[in-house]
N, C-alpha and C. Protein backbone atom coordinates (compact mmCIF):
# COMPACT_ATOMS: atom_id res chain seq x y z
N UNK A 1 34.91 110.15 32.67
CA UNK A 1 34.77 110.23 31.24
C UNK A 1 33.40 110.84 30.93
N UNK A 2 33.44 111.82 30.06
CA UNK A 2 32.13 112.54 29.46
C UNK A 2 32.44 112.60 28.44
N UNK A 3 31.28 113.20 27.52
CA UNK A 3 30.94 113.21 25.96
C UNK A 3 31.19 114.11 26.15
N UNK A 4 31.71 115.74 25.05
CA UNK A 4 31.51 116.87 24.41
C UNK A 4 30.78 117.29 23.17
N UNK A 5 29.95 118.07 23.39
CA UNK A 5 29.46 118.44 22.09
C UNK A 5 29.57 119.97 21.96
N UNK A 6 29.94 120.11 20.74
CA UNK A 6 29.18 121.99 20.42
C UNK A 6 28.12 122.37 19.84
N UNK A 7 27.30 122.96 20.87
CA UNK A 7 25.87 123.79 20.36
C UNK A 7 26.27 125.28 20.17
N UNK A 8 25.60 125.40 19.43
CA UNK A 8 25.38 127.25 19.28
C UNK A 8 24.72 127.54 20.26
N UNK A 9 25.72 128.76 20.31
CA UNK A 9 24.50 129.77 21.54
C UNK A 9 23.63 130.34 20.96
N UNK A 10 22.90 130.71 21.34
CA UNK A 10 21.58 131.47 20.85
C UNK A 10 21.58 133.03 20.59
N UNK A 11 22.27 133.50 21.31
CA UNK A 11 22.62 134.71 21.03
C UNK A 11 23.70 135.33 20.43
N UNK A 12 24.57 134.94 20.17
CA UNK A 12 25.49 135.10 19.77
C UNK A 12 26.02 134.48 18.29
N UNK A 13 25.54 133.02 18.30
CA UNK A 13 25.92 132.05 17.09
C UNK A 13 27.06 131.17 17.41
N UNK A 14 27.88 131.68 18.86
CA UNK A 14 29.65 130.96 19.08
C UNK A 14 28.90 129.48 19.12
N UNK A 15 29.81 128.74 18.70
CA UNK A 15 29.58 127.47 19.18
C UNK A 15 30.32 127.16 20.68
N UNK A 16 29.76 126.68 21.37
CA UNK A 16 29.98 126.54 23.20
C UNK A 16 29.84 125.18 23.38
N UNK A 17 30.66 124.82 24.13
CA UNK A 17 30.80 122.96 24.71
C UNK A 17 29.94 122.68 25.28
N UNK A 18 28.59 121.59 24.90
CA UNK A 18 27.63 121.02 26.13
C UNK A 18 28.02 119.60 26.72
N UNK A 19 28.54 119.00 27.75
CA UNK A 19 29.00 118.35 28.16
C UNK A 19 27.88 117.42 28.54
N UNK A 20 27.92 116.29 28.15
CA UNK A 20 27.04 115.01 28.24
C UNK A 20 27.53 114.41 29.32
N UNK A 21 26.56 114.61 30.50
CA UNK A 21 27.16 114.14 31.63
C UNK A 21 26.38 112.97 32.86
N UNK A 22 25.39 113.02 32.22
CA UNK A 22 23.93 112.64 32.88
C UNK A 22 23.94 110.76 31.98
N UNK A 23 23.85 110.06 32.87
CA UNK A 23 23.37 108.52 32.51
C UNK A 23 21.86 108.26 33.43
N UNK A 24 21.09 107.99 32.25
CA UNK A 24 19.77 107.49 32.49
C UNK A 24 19.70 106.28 32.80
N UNK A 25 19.03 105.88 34.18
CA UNK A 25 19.14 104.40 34.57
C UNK A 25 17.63 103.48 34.66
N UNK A 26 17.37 102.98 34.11
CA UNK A 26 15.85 102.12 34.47
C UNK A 26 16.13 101.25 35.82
N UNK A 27 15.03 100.78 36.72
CA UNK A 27 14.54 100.19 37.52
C UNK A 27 14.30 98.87 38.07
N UNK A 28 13.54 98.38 36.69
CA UNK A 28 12.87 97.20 36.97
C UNK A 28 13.53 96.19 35.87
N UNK A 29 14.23 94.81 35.58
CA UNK A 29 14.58 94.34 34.72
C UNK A 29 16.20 94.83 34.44
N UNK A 30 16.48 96.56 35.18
CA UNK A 30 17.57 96.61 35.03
C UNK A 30 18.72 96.96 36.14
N UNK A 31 18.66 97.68 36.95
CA UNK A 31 18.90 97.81 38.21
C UNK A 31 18.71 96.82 39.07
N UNK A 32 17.25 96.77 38.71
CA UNK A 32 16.53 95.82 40.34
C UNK A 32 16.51 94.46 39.03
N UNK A 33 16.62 93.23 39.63
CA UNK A 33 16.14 91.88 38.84
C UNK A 33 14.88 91.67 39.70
N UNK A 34 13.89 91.43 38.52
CA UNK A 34 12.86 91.51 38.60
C UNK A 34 11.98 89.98 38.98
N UNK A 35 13.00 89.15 38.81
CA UNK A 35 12.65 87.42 37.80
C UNK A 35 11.67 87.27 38.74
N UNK A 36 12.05 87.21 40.28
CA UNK A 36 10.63 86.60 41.19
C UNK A 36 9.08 86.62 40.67
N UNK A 37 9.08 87.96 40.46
CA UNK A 37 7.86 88.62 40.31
C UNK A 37 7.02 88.88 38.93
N UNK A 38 8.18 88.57 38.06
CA UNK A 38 7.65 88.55 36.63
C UNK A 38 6.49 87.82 36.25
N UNK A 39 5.67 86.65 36.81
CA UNK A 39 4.77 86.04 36.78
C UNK A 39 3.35 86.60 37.01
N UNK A 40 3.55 87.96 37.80
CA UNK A 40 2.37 88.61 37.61
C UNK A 40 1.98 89.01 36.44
N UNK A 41 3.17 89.40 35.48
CA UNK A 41 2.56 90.05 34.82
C UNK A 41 3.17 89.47 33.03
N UNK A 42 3.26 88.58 33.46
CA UNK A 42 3.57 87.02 31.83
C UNK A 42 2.52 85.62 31.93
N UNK A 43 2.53 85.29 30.80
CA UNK A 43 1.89 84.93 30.53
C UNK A 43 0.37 84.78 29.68
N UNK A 44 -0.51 83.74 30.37
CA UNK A 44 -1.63 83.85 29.81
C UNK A 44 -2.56 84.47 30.80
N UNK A 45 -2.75 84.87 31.86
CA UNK A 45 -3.79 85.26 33.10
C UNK A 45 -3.67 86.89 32.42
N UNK A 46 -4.32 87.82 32.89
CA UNK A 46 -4.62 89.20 33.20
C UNK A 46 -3.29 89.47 33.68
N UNK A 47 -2.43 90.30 33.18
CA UNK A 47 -1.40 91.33 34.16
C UNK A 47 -1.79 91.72 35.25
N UNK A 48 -1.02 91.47 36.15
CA UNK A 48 -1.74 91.94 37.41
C UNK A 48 -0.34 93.20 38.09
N UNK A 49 -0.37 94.24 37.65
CA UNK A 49 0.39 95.51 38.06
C UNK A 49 0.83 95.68 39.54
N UNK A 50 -0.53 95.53 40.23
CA UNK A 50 -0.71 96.03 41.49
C UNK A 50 0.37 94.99 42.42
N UNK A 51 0.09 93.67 42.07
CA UNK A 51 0.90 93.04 42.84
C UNK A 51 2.79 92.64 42.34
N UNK A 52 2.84 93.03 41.06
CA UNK A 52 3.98 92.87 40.41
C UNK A 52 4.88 94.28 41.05
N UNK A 53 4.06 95.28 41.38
CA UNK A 53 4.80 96.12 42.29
C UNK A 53 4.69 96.52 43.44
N UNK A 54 3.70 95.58 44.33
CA UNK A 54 3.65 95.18 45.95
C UNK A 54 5.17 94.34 46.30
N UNK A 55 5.75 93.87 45.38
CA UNK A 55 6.65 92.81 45.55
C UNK A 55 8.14 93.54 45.25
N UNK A 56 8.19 94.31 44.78
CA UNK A 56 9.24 95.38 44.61
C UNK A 56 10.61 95.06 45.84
N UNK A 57 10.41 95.47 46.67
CA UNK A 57 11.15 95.55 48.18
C UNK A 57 11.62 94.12 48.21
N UNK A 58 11.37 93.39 47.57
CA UNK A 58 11.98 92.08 47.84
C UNK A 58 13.27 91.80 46.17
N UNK A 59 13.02 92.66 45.56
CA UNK A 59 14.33 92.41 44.43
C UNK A 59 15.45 92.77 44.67
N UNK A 60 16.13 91.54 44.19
CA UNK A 60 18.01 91.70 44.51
C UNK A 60 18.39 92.71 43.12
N UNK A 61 19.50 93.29 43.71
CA UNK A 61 19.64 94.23 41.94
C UNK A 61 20.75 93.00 41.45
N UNK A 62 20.37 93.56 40.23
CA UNK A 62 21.19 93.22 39.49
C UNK A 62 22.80 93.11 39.66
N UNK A 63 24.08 92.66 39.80
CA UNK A 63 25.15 92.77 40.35
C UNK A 63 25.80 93.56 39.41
N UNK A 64 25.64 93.14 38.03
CA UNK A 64 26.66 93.73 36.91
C UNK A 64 26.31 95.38 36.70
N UNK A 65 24.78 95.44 36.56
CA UNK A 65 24.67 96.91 36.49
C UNK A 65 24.66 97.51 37.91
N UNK A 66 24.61 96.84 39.05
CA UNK A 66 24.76 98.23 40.06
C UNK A 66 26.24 98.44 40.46
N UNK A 67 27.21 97.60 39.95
CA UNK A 67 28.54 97.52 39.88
C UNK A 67 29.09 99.03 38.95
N UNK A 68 28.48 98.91 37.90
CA UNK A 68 28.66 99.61 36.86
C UNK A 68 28.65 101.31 37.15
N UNK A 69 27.05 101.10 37.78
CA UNK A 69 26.36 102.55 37.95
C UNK A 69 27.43 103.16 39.11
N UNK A 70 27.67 102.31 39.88
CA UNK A 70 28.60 102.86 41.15
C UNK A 70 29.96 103.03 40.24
N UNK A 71 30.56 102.38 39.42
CA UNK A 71 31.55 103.39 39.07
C UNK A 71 31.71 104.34 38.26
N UNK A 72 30.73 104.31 37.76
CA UNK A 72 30.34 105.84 36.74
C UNK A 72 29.99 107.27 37.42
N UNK A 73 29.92 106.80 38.89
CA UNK A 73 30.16 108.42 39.63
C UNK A 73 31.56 108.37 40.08
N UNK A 74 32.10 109.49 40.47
CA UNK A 74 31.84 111.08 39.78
C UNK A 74 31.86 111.64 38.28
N UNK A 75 32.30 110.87 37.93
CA UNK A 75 32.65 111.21 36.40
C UNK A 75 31.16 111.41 35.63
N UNK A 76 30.20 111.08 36.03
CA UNK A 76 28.51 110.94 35.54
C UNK A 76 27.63 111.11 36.63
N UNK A 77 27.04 111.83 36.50
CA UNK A 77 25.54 111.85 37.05
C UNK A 77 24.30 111.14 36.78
N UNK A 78 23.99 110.30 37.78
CA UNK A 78 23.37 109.47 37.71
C UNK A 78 21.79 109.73 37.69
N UNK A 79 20.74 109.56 36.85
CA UNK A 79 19.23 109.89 36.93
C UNK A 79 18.56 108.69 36.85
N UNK A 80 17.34 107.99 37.57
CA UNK A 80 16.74 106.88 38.00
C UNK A 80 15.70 107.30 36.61
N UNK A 81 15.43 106.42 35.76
CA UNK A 81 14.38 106.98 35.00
C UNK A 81 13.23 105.59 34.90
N UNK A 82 12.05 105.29 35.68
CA UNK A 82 11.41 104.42 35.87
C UNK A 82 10.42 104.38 35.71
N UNK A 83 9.74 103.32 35.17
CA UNK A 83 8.26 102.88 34.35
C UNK A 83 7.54 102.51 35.99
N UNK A 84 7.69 103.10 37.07
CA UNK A 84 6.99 102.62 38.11
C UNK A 84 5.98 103.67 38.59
N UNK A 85 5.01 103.01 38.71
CA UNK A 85 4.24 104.55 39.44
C UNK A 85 4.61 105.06 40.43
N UNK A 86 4.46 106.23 40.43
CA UNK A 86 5.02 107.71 41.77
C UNK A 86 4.71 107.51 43.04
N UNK A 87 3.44 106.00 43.68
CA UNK A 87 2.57 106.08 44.78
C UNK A 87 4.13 105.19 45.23
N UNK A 88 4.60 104.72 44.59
CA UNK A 88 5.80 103.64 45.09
C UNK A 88 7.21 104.83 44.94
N UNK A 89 7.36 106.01 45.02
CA UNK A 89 8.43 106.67 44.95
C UNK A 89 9.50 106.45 46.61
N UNK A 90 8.69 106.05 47.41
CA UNK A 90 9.18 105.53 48.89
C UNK A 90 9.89 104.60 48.76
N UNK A 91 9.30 103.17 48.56
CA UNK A 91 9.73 101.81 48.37
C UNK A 91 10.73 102.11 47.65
N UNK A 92 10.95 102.70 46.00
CA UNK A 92 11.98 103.11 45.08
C UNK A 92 13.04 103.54 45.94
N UNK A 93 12.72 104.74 46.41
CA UNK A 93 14.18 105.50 47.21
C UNK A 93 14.77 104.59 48.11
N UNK A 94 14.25 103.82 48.71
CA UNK A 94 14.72 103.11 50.19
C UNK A 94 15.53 102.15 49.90
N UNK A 95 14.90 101.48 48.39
CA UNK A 95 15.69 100.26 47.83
C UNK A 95 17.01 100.68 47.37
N UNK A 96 16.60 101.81 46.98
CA UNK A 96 18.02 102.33 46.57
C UNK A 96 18.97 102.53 47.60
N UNK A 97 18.91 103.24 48.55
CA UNK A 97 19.11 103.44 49.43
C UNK A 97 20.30 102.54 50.09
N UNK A 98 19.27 100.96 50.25
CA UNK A 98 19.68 99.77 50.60
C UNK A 98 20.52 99.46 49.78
N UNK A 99 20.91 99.26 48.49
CA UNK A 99 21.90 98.97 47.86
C UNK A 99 22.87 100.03 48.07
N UNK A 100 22.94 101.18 48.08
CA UNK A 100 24.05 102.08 47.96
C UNK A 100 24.16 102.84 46.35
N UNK A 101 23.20 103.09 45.91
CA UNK A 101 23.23 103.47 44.10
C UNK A 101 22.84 104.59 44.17
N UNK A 102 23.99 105.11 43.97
CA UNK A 102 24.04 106.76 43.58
C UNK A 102 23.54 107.19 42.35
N UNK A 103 22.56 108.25 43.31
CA UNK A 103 21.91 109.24 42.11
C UNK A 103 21.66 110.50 42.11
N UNK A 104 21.28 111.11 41.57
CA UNK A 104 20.99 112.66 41.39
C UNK A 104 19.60 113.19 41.73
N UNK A 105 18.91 112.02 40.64
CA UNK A 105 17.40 112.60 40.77
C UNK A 105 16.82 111.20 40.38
N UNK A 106 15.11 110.93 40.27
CA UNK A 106 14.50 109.82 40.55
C UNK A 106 13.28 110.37 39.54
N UNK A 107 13.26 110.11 38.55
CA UNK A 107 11.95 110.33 37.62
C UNK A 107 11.20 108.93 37.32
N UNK A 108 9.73 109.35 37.64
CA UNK A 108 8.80 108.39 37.81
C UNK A 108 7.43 108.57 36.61
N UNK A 109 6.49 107.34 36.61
CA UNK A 109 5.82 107.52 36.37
C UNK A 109 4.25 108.47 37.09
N UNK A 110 3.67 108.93 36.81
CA UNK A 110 3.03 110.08 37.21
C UNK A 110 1.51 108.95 37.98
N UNK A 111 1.23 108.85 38.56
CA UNK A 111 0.19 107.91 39.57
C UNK A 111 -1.06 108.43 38.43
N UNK A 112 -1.44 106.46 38.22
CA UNK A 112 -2.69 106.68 37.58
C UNK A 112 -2.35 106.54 35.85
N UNK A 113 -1.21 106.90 35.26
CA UNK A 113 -1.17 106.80 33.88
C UNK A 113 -0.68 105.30 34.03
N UNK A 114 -1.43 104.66 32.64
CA UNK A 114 -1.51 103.96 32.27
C UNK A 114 -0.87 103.30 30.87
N UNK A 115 0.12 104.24 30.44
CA UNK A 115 0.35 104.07 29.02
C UNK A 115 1.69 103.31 29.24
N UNK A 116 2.12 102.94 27.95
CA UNK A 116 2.87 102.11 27.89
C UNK A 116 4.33 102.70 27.99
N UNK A 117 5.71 101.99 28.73
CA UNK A 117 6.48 102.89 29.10
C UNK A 117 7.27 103.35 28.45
N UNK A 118 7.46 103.51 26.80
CA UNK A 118 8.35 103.85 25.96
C UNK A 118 7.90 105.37 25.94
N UNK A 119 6.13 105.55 25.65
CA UNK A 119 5.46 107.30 26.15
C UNK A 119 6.13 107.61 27.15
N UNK A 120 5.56 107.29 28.23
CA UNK A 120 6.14 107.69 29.42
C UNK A 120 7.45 108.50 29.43
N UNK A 121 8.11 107.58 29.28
CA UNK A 121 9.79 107.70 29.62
C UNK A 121 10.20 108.32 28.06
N UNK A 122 9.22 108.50 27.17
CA UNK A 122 9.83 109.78 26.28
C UNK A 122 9.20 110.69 26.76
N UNK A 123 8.32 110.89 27.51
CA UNK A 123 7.70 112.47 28.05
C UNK A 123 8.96 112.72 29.32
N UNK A 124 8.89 112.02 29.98
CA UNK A 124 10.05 111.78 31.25
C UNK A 124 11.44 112.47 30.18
N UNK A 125 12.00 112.10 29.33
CA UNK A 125 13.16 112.68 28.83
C UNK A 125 12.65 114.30 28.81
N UNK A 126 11.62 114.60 27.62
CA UNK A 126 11.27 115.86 27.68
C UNK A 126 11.56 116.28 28.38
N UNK A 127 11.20 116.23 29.96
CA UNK A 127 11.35 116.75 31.33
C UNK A 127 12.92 117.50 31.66
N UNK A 128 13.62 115.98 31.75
CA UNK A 128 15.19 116.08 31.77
C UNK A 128 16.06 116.56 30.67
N UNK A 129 15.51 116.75 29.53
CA UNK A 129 16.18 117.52 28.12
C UNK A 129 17.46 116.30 27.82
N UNK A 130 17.38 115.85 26.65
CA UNK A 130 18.54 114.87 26.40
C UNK A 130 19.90 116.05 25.85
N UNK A 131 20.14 116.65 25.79
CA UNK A 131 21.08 117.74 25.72
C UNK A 131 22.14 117.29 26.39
N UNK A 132 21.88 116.81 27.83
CA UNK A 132 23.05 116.49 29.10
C UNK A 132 23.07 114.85 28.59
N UNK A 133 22.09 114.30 28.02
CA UNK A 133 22.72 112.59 28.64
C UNK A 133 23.96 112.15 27.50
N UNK A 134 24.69 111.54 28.39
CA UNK A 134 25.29 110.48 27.74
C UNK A 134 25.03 109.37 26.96
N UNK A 135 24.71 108.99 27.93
CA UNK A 135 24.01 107.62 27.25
C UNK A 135 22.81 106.64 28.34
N UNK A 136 22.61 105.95 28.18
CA UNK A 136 20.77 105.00 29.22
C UNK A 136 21.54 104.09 28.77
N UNK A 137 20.71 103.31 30.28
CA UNK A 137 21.18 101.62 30.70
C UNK A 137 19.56 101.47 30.92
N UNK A 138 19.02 100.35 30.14
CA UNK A 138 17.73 99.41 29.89
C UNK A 138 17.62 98.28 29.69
N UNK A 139 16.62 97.95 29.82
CA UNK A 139 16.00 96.33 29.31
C UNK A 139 15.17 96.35 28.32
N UNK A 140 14.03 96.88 28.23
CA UNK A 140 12.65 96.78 27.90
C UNK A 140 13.00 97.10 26.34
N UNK A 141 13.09 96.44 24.87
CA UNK A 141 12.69 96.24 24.01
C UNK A 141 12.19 97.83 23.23
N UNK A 142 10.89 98.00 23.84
CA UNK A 142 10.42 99.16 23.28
C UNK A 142 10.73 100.27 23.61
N UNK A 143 11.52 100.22 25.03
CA UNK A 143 11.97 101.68 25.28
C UNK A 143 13.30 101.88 24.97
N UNK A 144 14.36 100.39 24.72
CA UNK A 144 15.70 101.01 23.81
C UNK A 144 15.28 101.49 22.58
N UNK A 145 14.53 100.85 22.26
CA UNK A 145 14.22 101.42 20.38
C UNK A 145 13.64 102.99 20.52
N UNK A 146 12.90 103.27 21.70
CA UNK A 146 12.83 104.78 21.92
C UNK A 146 13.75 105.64 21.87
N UNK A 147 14.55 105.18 23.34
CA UNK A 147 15.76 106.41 23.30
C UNK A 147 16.50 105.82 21.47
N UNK A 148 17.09 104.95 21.59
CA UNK A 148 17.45 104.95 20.03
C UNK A 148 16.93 105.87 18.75
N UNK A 149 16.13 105.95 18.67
CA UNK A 149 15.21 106.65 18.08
C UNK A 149 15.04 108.73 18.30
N UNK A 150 15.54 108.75 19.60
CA UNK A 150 15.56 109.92 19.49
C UNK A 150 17.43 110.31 20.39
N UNK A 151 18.25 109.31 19.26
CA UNK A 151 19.47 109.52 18.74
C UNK A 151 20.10 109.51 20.37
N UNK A 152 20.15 108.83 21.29
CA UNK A 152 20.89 108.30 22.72
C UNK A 152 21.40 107.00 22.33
N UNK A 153 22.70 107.10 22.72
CA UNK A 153 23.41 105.50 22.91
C UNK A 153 22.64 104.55 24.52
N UNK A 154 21.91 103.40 23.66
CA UNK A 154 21.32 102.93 25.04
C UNK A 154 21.87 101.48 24.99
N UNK A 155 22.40 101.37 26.02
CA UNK A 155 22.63 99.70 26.15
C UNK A 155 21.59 98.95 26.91
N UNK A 156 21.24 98.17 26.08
CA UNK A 156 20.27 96.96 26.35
C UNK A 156 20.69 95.92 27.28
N UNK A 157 20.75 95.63 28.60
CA UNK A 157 21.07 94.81 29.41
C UNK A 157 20.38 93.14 29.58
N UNK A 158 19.23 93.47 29.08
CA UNK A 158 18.55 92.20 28.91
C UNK A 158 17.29 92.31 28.20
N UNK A 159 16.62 91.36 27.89
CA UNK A 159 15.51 91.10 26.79
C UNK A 159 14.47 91.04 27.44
N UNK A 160 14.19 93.08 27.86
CA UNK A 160 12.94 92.85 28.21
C UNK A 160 11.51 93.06 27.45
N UNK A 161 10.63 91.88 27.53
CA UNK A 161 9.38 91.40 26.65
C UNK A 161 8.21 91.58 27.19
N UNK A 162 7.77 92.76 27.95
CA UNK A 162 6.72 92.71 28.40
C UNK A 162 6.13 93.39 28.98
């Protein structure tokens, strides 16, 4: 199952079918369950980043969404779109790997930025052009209200606060 849309061509004016084929997937909170490790970075202490994603390699995914993501291929192309920094793009692939979750491509955060991941992962779309997606599978609060915001059907999998 895919979306259809008609864009104009540019040269011409015909209107031409762009086929929405691409599902954007988050990482942390949604793919991977995160719960072990969430304590680094809740609460009242300092966030502590570094070790909230030393601990990575030890999350079970999620059952319902990696159930999901696996049957949405072939019919969808699958894109990893993650608030994790790029120095962990290893650990990322391998985990994946280990589960069996098909994907296409793996967009990361860029090593060293610091901003919060709704930027991010709207510069990250830029990248990938929302033209192709279907629709995003998330957690995080501020980044459904993103893609929402720049008109993607995103389903919210859980209430992520933080």
């Amino acid at each position: 199952m895919f979306t259809l849309e008609f864009r104009p061509k540019e040269s011409s004016g015909r209107l031409l079918p762009q086929v929405r084929n691409v599902v954007l997937v988050d990482m942390d909170g949604t793919l991977a369950d995160v719960t072990h490790r969430l304590h680094w970075i809740r609460g009242s202490k300092k966030k502590n980043w570094k070790r909230f994603f030393q601990e990575m390699s030890k999350d079970p995914p999620n059952p319902v969404v990696l159930e999901w993501v696996k049957n949405l291929v072939p019919e969808y192309e699958i894109f990893i779109v993650s608030g994790r920094p790029a120095e962990y793009r290893q650990a990322t692939t391998d985990w994946l790997r280990r589960y069996q979750v098909p994907f296409s491509e793996l967009h990361m955060r860029r090593s060293g930025d610091r901003r919060p991941d709704h930027i991010v992962k709207r510069e990250l779309l830029d990248e990938i052009g929302d033209d192709r997606v279907a629709f995003v599978i998330d957690d995080r609060n501020s980044v459904c209200d993103m893609w929402r915001s720049n008109r993607l059907t995103c389903y919210q999998v859980a209430e992520g606060n933080y």
